[in-house]
PDB file of N, CA and C in Angstrom:
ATOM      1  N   UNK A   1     -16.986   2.523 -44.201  1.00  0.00           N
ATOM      2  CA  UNK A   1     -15.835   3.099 -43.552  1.00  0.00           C
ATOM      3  C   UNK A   1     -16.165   3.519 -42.119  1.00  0.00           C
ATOM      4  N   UNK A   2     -17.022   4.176 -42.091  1.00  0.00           N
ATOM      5  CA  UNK A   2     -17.982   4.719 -40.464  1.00  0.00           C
ATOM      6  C   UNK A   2     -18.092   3.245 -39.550  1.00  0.00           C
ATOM      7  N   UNK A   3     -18.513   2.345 -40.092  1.00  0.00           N
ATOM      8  CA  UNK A   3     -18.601   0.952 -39.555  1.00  0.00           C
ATOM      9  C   UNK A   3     -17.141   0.557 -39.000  1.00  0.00           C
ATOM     10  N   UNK A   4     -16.150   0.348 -39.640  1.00  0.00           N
ATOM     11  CA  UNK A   4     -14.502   0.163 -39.578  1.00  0.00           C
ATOM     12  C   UNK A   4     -14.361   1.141 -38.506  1.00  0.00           C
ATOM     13  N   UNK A   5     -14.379   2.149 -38.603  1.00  0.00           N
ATOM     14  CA  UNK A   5     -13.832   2.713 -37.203  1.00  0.00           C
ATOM     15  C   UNK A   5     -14.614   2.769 -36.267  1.00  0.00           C
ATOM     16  N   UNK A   6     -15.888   2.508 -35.814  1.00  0.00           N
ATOM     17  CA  UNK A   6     -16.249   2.349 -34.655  1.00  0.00           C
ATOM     18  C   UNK A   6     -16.240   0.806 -33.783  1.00  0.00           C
ATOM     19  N   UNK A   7     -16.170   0.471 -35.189  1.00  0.00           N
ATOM     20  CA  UNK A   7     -15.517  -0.994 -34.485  1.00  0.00           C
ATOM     21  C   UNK A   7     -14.168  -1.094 -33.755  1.00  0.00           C
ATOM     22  N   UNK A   8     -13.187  -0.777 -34.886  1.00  0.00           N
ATOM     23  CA  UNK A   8     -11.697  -0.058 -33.962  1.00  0.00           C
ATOM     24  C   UNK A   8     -11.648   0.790 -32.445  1.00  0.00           C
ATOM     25  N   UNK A   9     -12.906   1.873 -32.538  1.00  0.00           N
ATOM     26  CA  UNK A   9     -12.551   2.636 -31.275  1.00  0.00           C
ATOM     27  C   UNK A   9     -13.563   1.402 -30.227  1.00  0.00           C
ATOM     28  N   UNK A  10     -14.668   0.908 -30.343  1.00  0.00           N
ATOM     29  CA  UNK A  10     -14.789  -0.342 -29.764  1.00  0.00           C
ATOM     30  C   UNK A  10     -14.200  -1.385 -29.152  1.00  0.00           C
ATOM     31  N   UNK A  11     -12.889  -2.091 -30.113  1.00  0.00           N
ATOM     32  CA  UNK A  11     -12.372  -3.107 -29.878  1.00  0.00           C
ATOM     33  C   UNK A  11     -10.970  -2.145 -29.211  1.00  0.00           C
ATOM     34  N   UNK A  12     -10.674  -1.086 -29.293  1.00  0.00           N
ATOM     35  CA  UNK A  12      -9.683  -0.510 -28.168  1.00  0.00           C
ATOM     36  C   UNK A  12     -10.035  -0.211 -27.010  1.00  0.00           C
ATOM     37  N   UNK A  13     -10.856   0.090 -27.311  1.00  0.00           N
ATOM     38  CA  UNK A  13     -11.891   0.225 -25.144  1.00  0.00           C
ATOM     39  C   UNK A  13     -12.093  -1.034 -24.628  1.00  0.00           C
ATOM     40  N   UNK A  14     -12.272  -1.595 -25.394  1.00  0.00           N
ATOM     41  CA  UNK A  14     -12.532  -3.337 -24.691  1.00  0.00           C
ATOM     42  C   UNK A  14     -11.052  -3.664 -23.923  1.00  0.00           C
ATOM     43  N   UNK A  15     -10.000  -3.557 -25.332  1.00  0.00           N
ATOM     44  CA  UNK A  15      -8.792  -4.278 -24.714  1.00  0.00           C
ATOM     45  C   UNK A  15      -7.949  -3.149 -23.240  1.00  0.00           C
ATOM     46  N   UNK A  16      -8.416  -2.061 -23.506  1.00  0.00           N
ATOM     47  CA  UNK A  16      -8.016  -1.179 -22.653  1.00  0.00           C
ATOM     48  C   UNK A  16      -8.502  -2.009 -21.133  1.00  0.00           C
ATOM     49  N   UNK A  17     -10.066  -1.432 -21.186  1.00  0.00           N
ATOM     50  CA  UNK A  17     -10.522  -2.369 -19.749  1.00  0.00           C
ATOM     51  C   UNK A  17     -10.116  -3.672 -19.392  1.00  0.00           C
ATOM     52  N   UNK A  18      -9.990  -4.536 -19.989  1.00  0.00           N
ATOM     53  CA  UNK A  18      -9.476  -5.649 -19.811  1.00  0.00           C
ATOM     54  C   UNK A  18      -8.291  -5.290 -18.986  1.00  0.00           C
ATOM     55  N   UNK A  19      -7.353  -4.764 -20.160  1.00  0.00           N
ATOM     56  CA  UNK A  19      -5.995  -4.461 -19.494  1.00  0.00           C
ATOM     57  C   UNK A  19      -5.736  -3.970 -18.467  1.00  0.00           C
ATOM     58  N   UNK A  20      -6.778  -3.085 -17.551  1.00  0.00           N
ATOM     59  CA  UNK A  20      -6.626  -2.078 -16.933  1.00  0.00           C
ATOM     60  C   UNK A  20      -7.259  -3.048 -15.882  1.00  0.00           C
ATOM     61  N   UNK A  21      -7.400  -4.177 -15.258  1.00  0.00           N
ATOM     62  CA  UNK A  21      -8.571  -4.824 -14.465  1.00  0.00           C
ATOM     63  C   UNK A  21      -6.623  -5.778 -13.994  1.00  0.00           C
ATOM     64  N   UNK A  22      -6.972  -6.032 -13.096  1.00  0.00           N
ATOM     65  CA  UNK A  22      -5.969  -7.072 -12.594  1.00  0.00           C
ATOM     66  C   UNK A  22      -6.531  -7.649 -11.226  1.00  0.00           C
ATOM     67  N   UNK A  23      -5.523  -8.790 -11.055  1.00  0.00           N
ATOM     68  CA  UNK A  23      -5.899  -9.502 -10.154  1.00  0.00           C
ATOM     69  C   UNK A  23      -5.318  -9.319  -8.863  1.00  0.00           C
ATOM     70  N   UNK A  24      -4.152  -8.749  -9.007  1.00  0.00           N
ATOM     71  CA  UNK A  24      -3.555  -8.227  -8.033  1.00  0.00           C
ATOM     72  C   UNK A  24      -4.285  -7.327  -7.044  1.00  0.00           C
ATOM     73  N   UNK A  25      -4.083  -7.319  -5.565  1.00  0.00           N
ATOM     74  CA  UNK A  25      -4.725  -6.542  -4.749  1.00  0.00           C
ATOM     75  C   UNK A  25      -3.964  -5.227  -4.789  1.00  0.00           C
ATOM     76  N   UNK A  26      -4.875  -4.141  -4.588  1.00  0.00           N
ATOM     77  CA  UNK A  26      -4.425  -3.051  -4.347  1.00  0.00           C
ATOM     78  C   UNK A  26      -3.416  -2.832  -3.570  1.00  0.00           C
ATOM     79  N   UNK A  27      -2.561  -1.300  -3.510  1.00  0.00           N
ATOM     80  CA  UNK A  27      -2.009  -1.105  -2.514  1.00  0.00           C
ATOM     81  C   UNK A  27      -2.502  -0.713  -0.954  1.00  0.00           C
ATOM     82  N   UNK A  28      -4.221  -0.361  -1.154  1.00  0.00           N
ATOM     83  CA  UNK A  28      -4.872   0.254   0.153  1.00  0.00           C
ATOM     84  C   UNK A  28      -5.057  -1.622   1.153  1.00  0.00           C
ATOM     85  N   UNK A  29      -5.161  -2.691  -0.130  1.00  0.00           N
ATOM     86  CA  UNK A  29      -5.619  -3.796  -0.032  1.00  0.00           C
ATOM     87  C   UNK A  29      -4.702  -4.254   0.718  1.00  0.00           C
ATOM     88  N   UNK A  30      -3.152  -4.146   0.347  1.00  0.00           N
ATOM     89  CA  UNK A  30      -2.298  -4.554   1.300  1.00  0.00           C
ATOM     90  C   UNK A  30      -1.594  -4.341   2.647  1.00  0.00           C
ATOM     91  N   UNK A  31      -1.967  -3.092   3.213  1.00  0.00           N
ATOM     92  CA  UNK A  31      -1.400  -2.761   4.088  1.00  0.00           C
ATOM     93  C   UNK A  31      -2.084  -3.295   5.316  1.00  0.00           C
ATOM     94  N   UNK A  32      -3.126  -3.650   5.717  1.00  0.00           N
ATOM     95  CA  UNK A  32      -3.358  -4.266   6.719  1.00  0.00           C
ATOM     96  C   UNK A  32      -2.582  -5.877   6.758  1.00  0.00           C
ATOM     97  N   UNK A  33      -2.352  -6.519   6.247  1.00  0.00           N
ATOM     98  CA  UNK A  33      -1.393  -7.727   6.290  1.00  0.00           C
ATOM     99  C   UNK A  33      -0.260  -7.006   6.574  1.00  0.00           C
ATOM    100  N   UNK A  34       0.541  -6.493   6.125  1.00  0.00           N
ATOM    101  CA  UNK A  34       1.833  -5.560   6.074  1.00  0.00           C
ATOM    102  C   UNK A  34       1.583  -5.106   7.372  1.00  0.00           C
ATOM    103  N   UNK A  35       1.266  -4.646   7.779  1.00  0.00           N
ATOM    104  CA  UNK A  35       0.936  -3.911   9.460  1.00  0.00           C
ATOM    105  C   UNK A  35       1.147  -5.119  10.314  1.00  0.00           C
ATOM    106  N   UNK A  36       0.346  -6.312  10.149  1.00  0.00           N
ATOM    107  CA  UNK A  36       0.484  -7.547  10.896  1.00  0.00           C
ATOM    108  C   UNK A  36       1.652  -8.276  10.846  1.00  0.00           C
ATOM    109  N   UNK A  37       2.271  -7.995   9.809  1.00  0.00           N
ATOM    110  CA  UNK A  37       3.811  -8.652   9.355  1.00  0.00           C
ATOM    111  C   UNK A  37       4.624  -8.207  10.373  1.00  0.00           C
ATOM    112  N   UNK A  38       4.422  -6.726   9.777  1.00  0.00           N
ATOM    113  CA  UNK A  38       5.521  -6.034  10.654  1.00  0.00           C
ATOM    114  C   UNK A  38       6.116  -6.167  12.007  1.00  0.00           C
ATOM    115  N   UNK A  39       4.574  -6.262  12.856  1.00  0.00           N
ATOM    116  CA  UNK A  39       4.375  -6.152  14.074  1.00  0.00           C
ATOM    117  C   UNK A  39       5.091  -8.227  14.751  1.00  0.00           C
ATOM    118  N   UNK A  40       4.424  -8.881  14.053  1.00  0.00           N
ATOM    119  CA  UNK A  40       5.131 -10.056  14.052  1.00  0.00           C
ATOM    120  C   UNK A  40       6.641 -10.162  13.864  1.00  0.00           C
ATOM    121  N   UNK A  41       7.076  -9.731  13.363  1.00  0.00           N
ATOM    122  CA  UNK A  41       8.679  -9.577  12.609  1.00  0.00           C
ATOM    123  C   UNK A  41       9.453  -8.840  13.391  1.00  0.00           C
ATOM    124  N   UNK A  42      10.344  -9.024  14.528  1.00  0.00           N
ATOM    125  CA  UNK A  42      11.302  -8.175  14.696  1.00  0.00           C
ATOM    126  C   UNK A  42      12.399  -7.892  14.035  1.00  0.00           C
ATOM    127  N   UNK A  43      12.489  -8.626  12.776  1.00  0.00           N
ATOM    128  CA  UNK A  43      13.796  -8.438  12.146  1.00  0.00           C
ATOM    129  C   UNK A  43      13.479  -7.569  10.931  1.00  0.00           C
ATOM    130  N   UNK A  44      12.010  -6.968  10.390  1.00  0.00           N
ATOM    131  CA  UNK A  44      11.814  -6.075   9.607  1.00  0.00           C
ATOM    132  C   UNK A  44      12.315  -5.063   9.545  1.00  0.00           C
ATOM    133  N   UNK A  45      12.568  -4.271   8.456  1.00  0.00           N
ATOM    134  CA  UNK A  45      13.376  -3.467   8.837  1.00  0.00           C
ATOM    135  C   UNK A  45      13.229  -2.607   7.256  1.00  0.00           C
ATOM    136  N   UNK A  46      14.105  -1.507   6.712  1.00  0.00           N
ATOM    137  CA  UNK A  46      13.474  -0.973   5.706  1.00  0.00           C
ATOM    138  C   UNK A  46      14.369  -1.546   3.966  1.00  0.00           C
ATOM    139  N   UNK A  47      15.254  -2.662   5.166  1.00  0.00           N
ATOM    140  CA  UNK A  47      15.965  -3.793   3.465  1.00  0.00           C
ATOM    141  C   UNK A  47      15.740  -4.673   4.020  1.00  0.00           C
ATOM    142  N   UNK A  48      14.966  -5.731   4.738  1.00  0.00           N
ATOM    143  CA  UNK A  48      14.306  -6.645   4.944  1.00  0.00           C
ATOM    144  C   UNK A  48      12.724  -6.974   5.228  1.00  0.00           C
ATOM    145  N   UNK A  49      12.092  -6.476   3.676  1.00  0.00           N
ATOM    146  CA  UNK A  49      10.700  -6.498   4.250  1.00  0.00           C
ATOM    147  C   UNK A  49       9.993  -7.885   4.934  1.00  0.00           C
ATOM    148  N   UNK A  50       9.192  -8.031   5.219  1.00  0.00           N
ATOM    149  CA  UNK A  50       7.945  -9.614   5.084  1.00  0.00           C
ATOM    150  C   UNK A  50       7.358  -9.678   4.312  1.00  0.00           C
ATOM    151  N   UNK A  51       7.192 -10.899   3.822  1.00  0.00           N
ATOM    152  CA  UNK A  51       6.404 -11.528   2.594  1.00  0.00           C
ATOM    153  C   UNK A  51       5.089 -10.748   2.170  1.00  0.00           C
ATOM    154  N   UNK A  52       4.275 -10.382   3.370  1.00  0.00           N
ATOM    155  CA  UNK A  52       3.076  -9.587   2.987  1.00  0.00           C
ATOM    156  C   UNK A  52       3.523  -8.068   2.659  1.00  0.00           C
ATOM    157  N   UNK A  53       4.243  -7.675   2.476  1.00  0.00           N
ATOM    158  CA  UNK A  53       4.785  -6.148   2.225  1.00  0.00           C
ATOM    159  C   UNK A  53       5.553  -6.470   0.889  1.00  0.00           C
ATOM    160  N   UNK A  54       6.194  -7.595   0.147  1.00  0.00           N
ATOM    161  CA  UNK A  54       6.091  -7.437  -0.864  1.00  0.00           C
ATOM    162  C   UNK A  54       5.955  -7.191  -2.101  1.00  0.00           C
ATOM    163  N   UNK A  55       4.240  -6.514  -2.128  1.00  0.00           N
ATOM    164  CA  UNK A  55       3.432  -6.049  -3.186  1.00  0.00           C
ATOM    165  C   UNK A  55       3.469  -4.339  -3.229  1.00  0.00           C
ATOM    166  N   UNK A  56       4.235  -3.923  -1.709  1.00  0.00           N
ATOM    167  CA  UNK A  56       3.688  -2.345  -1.537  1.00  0.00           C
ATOM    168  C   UNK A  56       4.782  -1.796  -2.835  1.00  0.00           C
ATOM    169  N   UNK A  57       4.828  -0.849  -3.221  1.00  0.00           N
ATOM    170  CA  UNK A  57       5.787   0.076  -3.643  1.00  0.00           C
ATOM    171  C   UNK A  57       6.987   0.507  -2.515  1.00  0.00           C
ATOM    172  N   UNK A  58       7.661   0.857  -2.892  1.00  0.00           N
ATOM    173  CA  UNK A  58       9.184   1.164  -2.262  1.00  0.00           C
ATOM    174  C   UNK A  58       8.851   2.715  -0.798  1.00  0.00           C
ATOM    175  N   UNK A  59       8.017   3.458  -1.546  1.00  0.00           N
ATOM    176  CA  UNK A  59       7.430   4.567  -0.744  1.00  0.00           C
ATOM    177  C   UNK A  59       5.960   3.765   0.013  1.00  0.00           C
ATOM    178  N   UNK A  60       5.414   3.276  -0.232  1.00  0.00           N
ATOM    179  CA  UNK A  60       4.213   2.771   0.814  1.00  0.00           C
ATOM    180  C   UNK A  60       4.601   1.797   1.665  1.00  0.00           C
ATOM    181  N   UNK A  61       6.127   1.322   1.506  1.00  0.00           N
ATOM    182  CA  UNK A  61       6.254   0.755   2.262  1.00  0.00           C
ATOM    183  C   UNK A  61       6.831   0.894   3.296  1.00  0.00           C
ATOM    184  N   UNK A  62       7.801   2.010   2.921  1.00  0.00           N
ATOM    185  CA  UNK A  62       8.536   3.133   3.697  1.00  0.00           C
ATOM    186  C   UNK A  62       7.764   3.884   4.748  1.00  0.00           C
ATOM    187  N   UNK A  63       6.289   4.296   4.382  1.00  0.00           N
ATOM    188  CA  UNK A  63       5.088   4.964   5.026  1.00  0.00           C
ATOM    189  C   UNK A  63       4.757   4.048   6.090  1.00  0.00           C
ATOM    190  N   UNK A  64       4.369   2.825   5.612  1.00  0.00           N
ATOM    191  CA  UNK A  64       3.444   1.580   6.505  1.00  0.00           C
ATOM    192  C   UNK A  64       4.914   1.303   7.363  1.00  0.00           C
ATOM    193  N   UNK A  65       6.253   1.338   7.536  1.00  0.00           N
ATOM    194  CA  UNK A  65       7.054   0.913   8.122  1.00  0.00           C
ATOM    195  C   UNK A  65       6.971   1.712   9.075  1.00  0.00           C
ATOM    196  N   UNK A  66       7.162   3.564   9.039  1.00  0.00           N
ATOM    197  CA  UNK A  66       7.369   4.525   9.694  1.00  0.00           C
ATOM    198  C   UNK A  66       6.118   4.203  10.845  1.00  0.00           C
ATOM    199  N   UNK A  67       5.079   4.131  10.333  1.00  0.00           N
ATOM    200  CA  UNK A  67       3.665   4.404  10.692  1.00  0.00           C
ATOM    201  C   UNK A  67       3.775   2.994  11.924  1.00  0.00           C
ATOM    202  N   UNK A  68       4.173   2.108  11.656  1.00  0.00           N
ATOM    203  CA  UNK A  68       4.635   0.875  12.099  1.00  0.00           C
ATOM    204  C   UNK A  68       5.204   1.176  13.734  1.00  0.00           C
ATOM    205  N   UNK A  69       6.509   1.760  12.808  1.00  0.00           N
ATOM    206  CA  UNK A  69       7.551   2.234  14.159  1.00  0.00           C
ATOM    207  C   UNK A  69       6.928   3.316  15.514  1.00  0.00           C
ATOM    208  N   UNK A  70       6.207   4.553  14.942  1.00  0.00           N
ATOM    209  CA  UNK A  70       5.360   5.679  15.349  1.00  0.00           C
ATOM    210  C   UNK A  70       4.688   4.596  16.336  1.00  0.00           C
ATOM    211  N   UNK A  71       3.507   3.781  15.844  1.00  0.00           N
ATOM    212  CA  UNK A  71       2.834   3.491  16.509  1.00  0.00           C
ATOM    213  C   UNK A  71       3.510   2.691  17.993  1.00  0.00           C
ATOM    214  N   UNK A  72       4.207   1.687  18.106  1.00  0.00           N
ATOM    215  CA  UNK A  72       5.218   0.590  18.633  1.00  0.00           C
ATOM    216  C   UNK A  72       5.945   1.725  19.733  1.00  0.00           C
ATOM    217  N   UNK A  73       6.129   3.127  19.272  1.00  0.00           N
ATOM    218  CA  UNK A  73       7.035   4.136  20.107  1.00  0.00           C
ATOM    219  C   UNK A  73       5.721   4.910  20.864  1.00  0.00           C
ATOM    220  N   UNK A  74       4.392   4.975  20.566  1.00  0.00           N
ATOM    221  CA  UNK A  74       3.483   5.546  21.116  1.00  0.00           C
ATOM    222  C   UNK A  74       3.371   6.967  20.429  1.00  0.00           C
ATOM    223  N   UNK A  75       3.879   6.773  20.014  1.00  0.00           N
ATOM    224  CA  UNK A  75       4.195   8.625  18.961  1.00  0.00           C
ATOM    225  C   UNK A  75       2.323   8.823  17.949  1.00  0.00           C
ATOM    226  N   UNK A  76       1.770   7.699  18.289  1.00  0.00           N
ATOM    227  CA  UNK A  76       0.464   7.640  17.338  1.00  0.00           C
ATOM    228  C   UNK A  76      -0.468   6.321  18.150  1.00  0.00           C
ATOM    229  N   UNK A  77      -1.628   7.391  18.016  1.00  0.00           N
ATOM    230  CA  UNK A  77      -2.600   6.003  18.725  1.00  0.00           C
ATOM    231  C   UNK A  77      -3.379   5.205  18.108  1.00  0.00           C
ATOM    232  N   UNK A  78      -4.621   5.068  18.656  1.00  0.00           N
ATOM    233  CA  UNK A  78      -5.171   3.788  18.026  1.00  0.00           C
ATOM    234  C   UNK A  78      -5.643   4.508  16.747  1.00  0.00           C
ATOM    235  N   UNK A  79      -6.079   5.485  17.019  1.00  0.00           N
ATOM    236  CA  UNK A  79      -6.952   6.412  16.214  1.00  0.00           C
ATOM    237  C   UNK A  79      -6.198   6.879  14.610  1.00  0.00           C
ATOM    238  N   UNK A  80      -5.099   6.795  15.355  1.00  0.00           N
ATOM    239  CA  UNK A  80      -4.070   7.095  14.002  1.00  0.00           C
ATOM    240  C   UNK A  80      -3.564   8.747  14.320  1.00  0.00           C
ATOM    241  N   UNK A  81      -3.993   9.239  15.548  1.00  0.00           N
ATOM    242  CA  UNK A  81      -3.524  10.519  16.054  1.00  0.00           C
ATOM    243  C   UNK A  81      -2.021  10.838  16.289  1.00  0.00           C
ATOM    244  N   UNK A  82      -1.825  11.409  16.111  1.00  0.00           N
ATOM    245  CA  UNK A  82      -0.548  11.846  16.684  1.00  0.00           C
ATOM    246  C   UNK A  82      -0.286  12.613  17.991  1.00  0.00           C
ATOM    247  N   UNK A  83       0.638  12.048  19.231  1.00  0.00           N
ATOM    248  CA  UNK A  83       0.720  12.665  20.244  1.00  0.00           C
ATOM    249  C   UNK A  83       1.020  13.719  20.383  1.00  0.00           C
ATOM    250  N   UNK A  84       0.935  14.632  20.786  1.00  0.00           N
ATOM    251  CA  UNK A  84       1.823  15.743  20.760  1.00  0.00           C
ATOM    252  C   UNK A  84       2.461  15.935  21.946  1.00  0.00           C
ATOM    253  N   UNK A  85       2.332  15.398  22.745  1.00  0.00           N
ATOM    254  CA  UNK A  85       2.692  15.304  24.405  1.00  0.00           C
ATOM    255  C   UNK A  85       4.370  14.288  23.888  1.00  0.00           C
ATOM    256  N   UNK A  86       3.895  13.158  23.373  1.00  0.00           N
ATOM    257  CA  UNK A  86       4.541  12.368  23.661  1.00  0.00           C
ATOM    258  C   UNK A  86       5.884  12.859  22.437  1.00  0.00           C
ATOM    259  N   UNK A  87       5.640  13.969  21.172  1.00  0.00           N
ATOM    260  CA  UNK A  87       6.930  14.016  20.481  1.00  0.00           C
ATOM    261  C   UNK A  87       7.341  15.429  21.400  1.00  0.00           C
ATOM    262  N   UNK A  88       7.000  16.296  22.327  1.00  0.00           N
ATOM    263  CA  UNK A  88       7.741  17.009  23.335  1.00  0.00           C
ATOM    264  C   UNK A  88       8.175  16.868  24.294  1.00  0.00           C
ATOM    265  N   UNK A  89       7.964  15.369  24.804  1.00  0.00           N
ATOM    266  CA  UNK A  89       8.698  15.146  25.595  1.00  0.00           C
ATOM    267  C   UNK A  89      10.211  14.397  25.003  1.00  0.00           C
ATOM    268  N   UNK A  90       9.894  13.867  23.428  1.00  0.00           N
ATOM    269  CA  UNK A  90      11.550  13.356  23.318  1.00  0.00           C
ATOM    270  C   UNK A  90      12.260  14.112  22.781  1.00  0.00           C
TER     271      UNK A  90
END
């Protein structure tokens, strides 16, 4: 009986990891394509994504769009800083 269930809690950790492994790229994985989309795309927009933004979730993509726009307006630099000059002057 001891044998039977450690085999069971065995063969559920197996199928767990398995399950839990995909091929799909992350969401940290996608946003540099998505950044390049964007910037390519003038017709992007937040109901017309690009093909590489696709994979984000509805909120990361919303983020990588904003972050998109920020940057394009100078509101954020290379660094990923935020101006502060530049949101008191608008």
């Amino acid at each position: 009986m001891r044998t039977y269930w450690i085999t069971a809690i065995c063969l559920a950790t197996g199928l767990a990891l398995v399950g839990c492994s995909s091929d799909k790229p992350s969401q940290d994985e996608l946003v540099p394509g998505c950044l390049k989309a964007l910037r390519a795309d003038p017709e992007a927009s937040a109901t017309h994504r690009p093909d590489a933004c696709k994979g984000l979730t509805e909120d990361n993509y919303k983020l990588v769009l904003m972050n998109s726009i920020l940057r394009d307006e100078g509101a954020i630099d290379e660094n990923g800083d935020v101006d502060p000059e530049w949101l008191l002057d608008q």
